[in-house]
Structure formats: C-alpha cells, structure tokens
PDB file of N, CA and C in Angstrom:
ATOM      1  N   UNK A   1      15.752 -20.700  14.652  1.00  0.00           N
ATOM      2  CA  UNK A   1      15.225 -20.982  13.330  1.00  0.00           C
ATOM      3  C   UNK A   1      16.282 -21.791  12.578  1.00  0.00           C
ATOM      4  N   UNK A   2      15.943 -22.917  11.590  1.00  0.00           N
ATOM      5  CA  UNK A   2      17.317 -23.885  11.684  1.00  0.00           C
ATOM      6  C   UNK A   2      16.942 -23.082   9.916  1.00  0.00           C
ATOM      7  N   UNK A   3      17.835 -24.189   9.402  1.00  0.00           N
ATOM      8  CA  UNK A   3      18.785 -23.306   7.949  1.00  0.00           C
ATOM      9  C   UNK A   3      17.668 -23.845   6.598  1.00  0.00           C
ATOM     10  N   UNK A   4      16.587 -24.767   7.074  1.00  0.00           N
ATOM     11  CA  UNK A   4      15.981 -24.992   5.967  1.00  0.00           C
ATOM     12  C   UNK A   4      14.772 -24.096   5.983  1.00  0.00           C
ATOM     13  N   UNK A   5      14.264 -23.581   7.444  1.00  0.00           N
ATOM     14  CA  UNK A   5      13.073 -22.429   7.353  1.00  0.00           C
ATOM     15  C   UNK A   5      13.912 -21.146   6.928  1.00  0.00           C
ATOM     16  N   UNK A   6      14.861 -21.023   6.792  1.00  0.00           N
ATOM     17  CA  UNK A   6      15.609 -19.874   6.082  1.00  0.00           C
ATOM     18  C   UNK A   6      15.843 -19.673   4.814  1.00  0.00           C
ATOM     19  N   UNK A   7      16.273 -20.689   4.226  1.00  0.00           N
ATOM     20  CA  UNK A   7      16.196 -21.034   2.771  1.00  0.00           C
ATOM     21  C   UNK A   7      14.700 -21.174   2.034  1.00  0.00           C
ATOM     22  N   UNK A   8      13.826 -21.418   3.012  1.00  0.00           N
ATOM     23  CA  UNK A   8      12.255 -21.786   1.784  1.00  0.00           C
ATOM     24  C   UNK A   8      12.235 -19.999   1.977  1.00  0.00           C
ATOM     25  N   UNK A   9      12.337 -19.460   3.310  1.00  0.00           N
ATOM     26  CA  UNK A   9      11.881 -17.733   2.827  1.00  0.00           C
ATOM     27  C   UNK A   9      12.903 -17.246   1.487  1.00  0.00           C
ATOM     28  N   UNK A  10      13.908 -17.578   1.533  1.00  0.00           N
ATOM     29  CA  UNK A  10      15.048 -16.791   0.867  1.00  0.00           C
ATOM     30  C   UNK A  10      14.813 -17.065  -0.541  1.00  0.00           C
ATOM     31  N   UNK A  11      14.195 -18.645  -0.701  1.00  0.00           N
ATOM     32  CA  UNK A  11      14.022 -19.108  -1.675  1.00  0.00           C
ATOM     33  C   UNK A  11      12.743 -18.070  -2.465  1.00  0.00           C
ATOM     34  N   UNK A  12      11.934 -17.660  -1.864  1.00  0.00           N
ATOM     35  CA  UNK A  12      10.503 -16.715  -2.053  1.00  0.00           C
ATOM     36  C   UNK A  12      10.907 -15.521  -2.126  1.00  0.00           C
ATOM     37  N   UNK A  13      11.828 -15.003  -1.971  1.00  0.00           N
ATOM     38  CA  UNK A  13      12.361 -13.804  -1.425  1.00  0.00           C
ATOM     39  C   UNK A  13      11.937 -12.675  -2.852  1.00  0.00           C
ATOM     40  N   UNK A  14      12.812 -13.202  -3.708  1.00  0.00           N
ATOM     41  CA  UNK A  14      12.287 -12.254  -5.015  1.00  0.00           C
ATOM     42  C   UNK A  14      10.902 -12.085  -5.441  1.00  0.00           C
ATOM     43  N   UNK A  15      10.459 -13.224  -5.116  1.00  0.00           N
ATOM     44  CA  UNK A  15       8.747 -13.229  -5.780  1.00  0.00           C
ATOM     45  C   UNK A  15       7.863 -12.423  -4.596  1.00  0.00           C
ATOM     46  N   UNK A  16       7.824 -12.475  -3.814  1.00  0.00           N
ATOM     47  CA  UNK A  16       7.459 -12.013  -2.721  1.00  0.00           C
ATOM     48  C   UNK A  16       7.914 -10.577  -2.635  1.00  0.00           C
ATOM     49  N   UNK A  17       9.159 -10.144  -2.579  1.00  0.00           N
ATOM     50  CA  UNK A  17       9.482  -8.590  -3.331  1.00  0.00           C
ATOM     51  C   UNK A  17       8.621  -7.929  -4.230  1.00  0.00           C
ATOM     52  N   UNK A  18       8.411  -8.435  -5.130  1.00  0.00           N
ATOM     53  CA  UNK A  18       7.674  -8.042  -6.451  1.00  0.00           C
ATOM     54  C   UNK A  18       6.244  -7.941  -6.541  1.00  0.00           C
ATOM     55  N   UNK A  19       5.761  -9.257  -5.709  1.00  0.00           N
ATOM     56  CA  UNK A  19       4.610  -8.466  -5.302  1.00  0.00           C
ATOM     57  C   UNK A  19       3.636  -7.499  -4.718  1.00  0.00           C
ATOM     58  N   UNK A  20       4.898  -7.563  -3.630  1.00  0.00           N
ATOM     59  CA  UNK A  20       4.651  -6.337  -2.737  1.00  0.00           C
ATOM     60  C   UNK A  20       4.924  -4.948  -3.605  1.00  0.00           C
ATOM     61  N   UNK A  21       5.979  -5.245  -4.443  1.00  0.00           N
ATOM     62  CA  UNK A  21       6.059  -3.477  -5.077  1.00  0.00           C
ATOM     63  C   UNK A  21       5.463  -3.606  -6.080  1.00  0.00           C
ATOM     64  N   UNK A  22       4.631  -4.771  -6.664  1.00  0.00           N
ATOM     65  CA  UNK A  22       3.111  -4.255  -7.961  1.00  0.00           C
ATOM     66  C   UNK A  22       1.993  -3.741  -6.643  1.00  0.00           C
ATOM     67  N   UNK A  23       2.195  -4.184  -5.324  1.00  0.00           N
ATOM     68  CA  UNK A  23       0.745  -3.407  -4.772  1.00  0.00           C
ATOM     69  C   UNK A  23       0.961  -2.162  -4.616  1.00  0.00           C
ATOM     70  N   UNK A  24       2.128  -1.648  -4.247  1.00  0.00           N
ATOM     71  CA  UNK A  24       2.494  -0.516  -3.192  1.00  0.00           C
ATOM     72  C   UNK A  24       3.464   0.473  -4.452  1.00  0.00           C
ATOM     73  N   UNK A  25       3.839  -0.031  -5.441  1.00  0.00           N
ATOM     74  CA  UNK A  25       4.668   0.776  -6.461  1.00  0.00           C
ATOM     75  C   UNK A  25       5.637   1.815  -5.620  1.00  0.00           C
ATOM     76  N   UNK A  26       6.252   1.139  -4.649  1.00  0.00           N
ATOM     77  CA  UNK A  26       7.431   1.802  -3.503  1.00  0.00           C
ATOM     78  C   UNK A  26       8.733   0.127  -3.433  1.00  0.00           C
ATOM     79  N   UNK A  27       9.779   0.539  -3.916  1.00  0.00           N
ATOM     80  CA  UNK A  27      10.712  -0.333  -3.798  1.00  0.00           C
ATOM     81  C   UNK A  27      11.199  -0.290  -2.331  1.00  0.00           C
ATOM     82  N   UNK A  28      10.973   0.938  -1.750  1.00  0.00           N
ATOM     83  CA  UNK A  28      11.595   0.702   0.226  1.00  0.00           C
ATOM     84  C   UNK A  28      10.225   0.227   0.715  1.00  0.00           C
ATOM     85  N   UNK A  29       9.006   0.364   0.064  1.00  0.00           N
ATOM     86  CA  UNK A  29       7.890  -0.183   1.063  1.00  0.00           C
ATOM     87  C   UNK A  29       8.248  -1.462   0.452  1.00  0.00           C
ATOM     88  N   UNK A  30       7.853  -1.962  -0.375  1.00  0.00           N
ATOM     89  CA  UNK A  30       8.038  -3.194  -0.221  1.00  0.00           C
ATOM     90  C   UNK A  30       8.724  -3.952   0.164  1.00  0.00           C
ATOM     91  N   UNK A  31      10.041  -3.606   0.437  1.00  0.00           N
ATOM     92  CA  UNK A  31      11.392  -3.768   1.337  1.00  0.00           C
ATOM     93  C   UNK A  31      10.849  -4.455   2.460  1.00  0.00           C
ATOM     94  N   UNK A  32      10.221  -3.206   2.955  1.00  0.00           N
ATOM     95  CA  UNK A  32       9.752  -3.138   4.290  1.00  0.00           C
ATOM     96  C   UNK A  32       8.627  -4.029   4.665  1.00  0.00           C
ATOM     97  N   UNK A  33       7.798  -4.780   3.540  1.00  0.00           N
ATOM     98  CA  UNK A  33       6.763  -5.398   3.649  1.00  0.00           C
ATOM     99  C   UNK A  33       7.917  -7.300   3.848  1.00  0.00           C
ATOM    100  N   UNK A  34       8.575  -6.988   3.222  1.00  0.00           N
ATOM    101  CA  UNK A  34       8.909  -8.263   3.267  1.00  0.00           C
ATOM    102  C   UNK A  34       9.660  -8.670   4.134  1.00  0.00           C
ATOM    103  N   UNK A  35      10.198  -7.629   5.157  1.00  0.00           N
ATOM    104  CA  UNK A  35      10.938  -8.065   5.899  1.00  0.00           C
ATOM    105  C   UNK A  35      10.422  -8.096   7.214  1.00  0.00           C
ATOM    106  N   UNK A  36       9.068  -7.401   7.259  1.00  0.00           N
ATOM    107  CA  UNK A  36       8.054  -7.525   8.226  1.00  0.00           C
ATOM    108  C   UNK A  36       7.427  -9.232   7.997  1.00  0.00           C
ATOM    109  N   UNK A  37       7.445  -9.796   6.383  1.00  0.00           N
ATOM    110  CA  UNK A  37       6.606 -10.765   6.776  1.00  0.00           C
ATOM    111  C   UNK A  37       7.706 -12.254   7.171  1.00  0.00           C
ATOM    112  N   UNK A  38       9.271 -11.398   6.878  1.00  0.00           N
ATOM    113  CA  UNK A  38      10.158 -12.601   7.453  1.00  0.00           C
ATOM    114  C   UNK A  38      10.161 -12.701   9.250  1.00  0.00           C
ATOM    115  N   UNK A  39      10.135 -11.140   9.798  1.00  0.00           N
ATOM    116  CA  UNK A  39       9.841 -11.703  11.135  1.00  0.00           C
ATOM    117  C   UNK A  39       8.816 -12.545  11.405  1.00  0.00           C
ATOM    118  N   UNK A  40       7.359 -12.275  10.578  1.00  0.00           N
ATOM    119  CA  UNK A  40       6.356 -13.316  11.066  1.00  0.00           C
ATOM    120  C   UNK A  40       6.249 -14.627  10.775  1.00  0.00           C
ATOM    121  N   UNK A  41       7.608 -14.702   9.840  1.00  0.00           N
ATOM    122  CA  UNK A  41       7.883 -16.556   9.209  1.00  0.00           C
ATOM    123  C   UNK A  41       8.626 -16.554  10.413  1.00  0.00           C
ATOM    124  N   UNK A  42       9.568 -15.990  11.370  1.00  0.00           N
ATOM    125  CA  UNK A  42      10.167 -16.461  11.902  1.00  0.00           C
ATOM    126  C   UNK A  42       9.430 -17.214  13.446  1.00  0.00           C
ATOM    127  N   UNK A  43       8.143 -16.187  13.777  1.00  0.00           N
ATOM    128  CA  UNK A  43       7.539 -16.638  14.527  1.00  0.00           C
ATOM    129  C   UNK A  43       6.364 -17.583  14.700  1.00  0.00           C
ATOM    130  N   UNK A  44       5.777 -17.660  13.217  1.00  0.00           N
ATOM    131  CA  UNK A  44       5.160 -18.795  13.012  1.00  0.00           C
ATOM    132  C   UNK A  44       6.012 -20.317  13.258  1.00  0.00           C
ATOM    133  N   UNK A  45       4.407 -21.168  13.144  1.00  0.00           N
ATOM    134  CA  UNK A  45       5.652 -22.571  13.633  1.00  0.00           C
ATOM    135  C   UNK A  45       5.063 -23.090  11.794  1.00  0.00           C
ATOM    136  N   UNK A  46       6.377 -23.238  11.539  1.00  0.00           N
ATOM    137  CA  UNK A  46       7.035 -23.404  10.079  1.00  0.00           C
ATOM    138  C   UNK A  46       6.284 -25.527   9.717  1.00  0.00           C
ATOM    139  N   UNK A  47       6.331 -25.902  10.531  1.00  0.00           N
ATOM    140  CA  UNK A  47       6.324 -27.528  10.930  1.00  0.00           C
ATOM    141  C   UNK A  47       4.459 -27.660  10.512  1.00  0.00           C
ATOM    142  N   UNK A  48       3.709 -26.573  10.913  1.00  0.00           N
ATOM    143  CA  UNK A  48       2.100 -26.658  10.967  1.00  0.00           C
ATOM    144  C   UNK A  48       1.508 -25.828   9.710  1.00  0.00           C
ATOM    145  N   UNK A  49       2.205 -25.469   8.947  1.00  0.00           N
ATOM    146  CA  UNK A  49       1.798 -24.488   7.674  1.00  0.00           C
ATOM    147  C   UNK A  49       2.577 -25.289   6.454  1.00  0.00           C
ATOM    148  N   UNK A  50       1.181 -25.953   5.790  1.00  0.00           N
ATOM    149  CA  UNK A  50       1.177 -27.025   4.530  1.00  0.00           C
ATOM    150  C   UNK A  50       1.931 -26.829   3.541  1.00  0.00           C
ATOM    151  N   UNK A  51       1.420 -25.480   2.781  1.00  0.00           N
ATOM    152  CA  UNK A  51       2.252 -25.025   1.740  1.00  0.00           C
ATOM    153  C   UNK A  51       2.633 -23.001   2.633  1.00  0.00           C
ATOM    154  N   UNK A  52       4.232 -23.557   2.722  1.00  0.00           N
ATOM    155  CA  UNK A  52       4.659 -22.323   3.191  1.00  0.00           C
ATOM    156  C   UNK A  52       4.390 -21.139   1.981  1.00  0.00           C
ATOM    157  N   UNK A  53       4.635 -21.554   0.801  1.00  0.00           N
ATOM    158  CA  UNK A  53       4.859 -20.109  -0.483  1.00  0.00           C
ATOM    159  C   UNK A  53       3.378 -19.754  -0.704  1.00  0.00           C
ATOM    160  N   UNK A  54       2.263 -20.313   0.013  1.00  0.00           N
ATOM    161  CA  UNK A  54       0.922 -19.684   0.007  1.00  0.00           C
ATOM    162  C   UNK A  54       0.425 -18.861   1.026  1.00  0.00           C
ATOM    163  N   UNK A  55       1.408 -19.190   2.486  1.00  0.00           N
ATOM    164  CA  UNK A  55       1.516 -18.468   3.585  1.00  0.00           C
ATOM    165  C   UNK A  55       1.941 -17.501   3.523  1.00  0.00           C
ATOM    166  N   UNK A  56       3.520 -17.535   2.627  1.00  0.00           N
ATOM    167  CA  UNK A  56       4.063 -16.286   2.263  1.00  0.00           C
ATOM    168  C   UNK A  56       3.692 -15.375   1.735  1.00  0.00           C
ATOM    169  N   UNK A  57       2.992 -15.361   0.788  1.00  0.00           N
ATOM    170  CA  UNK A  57       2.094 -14.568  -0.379  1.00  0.00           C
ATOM    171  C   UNK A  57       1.014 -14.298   0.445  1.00  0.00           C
ATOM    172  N   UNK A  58       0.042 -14.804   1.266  1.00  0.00           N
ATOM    173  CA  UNK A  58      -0.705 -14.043   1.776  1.00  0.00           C
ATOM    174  C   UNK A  58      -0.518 -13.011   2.866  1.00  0.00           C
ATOM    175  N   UNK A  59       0.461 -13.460   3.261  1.00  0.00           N
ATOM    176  CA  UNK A  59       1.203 -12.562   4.807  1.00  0.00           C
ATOM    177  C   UNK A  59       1.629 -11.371   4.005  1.00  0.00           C
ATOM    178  N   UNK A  60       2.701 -11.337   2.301  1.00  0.00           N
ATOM    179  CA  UNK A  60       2.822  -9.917   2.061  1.00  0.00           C
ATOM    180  C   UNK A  60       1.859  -9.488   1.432  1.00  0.00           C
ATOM    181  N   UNK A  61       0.679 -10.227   1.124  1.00  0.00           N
ATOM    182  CA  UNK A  61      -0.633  -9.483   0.500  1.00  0.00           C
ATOM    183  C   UNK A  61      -1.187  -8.478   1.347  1.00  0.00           C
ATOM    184  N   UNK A  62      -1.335  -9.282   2.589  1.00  0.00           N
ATOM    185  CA  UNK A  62      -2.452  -8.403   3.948  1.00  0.00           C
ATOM    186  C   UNK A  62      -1.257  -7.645   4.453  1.00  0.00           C
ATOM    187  N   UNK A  63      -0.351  -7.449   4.575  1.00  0.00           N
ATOM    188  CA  UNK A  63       0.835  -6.522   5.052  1.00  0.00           C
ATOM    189  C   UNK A  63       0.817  -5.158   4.222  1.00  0.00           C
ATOM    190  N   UNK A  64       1.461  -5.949   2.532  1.00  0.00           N
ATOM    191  CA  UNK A  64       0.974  -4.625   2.033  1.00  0.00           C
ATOM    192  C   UNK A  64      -0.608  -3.949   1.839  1.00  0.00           C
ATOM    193  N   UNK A  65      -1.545  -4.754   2.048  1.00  0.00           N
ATOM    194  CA  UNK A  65      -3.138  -3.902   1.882  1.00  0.00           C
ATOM    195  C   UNK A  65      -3.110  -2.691   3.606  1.00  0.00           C
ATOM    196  N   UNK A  66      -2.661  -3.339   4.178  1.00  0.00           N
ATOM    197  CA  UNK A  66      -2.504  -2.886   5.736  1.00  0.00           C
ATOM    198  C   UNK A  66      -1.825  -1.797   5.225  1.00  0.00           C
ATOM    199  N   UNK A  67      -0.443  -1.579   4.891  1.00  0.00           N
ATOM    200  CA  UNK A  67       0.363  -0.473   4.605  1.00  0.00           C
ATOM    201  C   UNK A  67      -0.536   0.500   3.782  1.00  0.00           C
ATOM    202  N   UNK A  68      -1.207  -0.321   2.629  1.00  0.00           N
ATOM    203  CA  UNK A  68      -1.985   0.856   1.748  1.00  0.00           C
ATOM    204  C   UNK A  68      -2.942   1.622   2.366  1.00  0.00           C
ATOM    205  N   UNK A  69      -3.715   1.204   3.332  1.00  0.00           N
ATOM    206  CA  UNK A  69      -4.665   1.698   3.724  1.00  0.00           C
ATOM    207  C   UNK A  69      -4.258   2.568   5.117  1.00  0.00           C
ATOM    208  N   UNK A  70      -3.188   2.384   5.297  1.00  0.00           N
ATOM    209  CA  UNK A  70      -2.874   3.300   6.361  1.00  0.00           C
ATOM    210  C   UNK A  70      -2.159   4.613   5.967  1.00  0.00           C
ATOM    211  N   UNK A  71      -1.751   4.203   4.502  1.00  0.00           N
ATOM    212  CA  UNK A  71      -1.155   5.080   3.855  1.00  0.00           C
ATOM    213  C   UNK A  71      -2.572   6.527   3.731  1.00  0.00           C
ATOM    214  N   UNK A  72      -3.793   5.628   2.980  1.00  0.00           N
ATOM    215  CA  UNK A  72      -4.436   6.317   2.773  1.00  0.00           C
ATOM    216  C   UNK A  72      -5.492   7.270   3.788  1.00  0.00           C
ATOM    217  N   UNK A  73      -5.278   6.717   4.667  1.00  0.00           N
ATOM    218  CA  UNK A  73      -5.621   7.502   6.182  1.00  0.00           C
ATOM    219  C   UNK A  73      -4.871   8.575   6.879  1.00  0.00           C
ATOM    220  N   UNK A  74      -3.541   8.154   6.151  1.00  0.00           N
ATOM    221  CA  UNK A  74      -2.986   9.498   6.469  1.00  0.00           C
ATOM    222  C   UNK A  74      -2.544  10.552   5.656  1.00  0.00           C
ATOM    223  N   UNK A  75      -3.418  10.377   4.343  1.00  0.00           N
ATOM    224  CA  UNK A  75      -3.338  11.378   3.256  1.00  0.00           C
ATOM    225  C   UNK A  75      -4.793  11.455   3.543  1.00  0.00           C
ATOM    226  N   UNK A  76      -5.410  11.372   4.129  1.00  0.00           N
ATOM    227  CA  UNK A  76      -6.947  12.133   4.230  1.00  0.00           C
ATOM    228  C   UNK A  76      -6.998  12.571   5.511  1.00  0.00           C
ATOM    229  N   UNK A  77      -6.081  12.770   6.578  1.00  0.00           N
ATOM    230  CA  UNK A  77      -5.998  14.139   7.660  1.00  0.00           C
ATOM    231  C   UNK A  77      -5.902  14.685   7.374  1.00  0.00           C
ATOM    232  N   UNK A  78      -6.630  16.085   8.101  1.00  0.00           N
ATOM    233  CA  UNK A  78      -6.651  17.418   7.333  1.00  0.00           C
ATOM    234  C   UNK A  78      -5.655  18.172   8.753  1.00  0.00           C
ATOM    235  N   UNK A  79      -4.882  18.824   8.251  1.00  0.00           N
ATOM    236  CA  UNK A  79      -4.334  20.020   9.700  1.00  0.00           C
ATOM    237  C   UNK A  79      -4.348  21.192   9.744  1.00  0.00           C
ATOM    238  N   UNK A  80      -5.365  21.915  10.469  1.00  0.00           N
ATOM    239  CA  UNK A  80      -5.667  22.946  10.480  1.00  0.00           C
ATOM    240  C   UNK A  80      -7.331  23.228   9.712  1.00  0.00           C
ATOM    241  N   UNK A  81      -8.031  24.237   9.176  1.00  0.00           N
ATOM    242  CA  UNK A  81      -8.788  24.923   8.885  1.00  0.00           C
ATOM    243  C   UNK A  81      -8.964  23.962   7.431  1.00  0.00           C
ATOM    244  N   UNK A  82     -10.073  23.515   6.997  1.00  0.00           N
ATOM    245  CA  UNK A  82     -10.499  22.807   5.911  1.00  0.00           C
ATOM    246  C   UNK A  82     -10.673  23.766   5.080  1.00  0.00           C
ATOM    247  N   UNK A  83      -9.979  23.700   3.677  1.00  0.00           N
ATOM    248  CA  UNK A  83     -10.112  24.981   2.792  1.00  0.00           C
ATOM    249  C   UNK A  83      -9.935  24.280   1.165  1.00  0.00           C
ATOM    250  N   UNK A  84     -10.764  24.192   0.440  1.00  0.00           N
ATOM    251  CA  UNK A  84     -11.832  23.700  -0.667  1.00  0.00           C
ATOM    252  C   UNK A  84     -10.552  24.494  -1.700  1.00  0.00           C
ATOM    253  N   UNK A  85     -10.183  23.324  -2.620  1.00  0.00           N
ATOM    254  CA  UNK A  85      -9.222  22.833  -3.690  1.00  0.00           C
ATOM    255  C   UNK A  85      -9.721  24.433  -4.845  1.00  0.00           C
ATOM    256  N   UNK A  86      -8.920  24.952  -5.190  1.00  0.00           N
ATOM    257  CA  UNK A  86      -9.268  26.070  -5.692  1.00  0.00           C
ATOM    258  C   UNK A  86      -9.557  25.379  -7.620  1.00  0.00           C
ATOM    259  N   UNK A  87     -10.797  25.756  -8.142  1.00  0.00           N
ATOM    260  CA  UNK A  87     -11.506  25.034  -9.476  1.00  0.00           C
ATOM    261  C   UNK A  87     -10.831  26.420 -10.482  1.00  0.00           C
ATOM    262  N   UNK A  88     -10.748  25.145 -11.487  1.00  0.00           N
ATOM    263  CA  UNK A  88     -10.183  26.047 -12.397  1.00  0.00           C
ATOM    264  C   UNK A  88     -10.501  26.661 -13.842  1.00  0.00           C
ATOM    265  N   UNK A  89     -10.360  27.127 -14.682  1.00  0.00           N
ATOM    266  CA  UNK A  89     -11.091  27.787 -15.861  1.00  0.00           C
ATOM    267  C   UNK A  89     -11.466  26.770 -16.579  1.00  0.00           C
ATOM    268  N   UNK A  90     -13.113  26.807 -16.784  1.00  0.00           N
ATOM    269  CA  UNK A  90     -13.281  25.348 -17.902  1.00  0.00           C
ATOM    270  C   UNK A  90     -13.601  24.127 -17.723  1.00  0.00           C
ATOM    271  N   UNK A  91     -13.289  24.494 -15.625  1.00  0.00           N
ATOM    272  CA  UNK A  91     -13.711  22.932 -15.175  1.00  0.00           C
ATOM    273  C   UNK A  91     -14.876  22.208 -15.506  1.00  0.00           C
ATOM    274  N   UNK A  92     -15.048  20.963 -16.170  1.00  0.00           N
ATOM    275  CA  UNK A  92     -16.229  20.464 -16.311  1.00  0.00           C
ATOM    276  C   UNK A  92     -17.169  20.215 -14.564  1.00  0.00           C
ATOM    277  N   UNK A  93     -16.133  20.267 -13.593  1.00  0.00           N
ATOM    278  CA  UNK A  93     -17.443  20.061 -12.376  1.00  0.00           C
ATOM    279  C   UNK A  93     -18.071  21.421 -12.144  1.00  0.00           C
ATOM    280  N   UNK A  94     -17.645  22.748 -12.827  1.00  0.00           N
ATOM    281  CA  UNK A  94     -18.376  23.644 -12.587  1.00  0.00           C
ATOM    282  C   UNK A  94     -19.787  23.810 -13.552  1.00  0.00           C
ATOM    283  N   UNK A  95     -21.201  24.076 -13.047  1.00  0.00           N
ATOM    284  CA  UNK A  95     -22.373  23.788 -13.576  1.00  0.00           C
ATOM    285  C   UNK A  95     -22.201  25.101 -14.461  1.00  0.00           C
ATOM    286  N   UNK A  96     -23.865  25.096 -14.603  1.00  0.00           N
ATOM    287  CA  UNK A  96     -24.416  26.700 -15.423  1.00  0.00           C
ATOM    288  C   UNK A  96     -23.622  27.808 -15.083  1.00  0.00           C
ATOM    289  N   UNK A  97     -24.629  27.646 -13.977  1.00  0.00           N
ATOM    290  CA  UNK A  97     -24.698  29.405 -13.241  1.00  0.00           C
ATOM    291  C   UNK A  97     -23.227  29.343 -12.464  1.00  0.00           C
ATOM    292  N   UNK A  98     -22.651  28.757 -12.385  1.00  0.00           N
ATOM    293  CA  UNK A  98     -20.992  28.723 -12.018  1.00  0.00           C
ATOM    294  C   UNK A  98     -20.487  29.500 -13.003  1.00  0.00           C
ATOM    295  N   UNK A  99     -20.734  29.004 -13.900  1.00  0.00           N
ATOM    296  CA  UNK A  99     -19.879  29.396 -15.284  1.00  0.00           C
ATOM    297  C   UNK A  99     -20.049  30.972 -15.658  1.00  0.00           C
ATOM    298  N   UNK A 100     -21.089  30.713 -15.893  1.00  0.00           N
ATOM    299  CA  UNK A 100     -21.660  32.669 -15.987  1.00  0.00           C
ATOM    300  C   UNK A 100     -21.452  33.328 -14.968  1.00  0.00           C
ATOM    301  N   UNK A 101     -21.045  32.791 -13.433  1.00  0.00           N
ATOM    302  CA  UNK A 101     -20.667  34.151 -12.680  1.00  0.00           C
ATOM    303  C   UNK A 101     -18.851  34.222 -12.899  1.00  0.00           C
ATOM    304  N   UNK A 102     -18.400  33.152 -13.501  1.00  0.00           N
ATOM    305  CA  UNK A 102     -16.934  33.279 -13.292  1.00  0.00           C
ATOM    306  C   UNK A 102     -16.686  34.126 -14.792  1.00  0.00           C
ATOM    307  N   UNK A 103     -17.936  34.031 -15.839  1.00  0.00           N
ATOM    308  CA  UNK A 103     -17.670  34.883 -16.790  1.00  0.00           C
ATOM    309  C   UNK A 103     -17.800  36.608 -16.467  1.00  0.00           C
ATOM    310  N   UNK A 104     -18.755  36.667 -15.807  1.00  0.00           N
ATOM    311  CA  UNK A 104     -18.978  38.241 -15.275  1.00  0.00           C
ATOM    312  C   UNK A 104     -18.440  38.937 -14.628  1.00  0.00           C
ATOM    313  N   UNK A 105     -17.443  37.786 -13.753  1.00  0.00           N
ATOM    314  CA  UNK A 105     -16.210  38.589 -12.505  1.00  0.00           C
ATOM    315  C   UNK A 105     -15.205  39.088 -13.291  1.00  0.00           C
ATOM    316  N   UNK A 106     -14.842  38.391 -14.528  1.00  0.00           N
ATOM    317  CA  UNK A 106     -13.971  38.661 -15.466  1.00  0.00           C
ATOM    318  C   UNK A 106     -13.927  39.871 -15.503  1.00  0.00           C
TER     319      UNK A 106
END
C-alpha cells in the first residue's frame, strides 16, 4: 500500500470515527469499526474507487449497521428456561381484571 492510499484514509480518519460512534454510541466499537474498514481500504484496489471519502463512509456505515444488528441478536438469546419480566404496581400494560386481582391478593 504506497503512502498516498494511507494518507486519504488517515486523512478521513476522524470523520469516519465519529460516525461510527453517533451509530454505535461505543468509543471501542467504533474503534473497532474503523479499523475493520482500514483493512478493507487496504484490500480494495484504491486506483478503481472515484470518490474514496464516499467509499469510506459507506464501508463504516454497513460495518457499523452489521455490528448493531449482531449486537442485537445477541441480546435477544435467551439461556435457559424463558421466564416473563416480572410487571409492576400501576403498570399501565396491566388491563381491568389484572388490576383487581393484584388488588385482592393484597
């Protein structure tokens, strides 16, 4: 990789940071997003991509949406026995007849 495809990333480097941590609101993920999308500047061919800082920005866009959504796949495994969020006094999702039996157990 010669010293001017190094400098246009380096040159992006902050802006490209920042976007990644307004998607992900994680300063090490986004770290991590950007340095995932410098290996893929490194393996792209730099010579065939028009405007590189639109390449860049989309590579940490879909990197970080990728991260988010894997994030969120693994906050919706369950381990072990599925067992229902305990509702609490007053809850508006509890109906009528909810209400009046949680008054009578009293």
């Amino acid at each position: 990789m010669d010293a001017a495809t190094v400098e246009c990333f380096e040159a992006n480097r902050n802006r490209l940071a920042s976007l990644a941590y307004r998607l992900l609101g994680s300063a090490a993920d986004a770290e991590d997003v950007v340095q995932d999308a410098f290996v893929r500047w490194q393996a792209a061919d730099a010579e065939r991509i028009p405007v590189p800082e639109a390449w860049l920005t989309k590579t940490v866009t879909n990197l970080s949406l990728d991260r988010l959504r894997s994030a969120r796949a693994r906050r919706e495994r369950s381990v072990g026995i599925w067992m229902p969020e305990p509702l609490l006094d007053g809850d508006p999702m509890l109906g009528p007849a909810d209400t009046a039996e949680q008054r009578e157990s009293v």
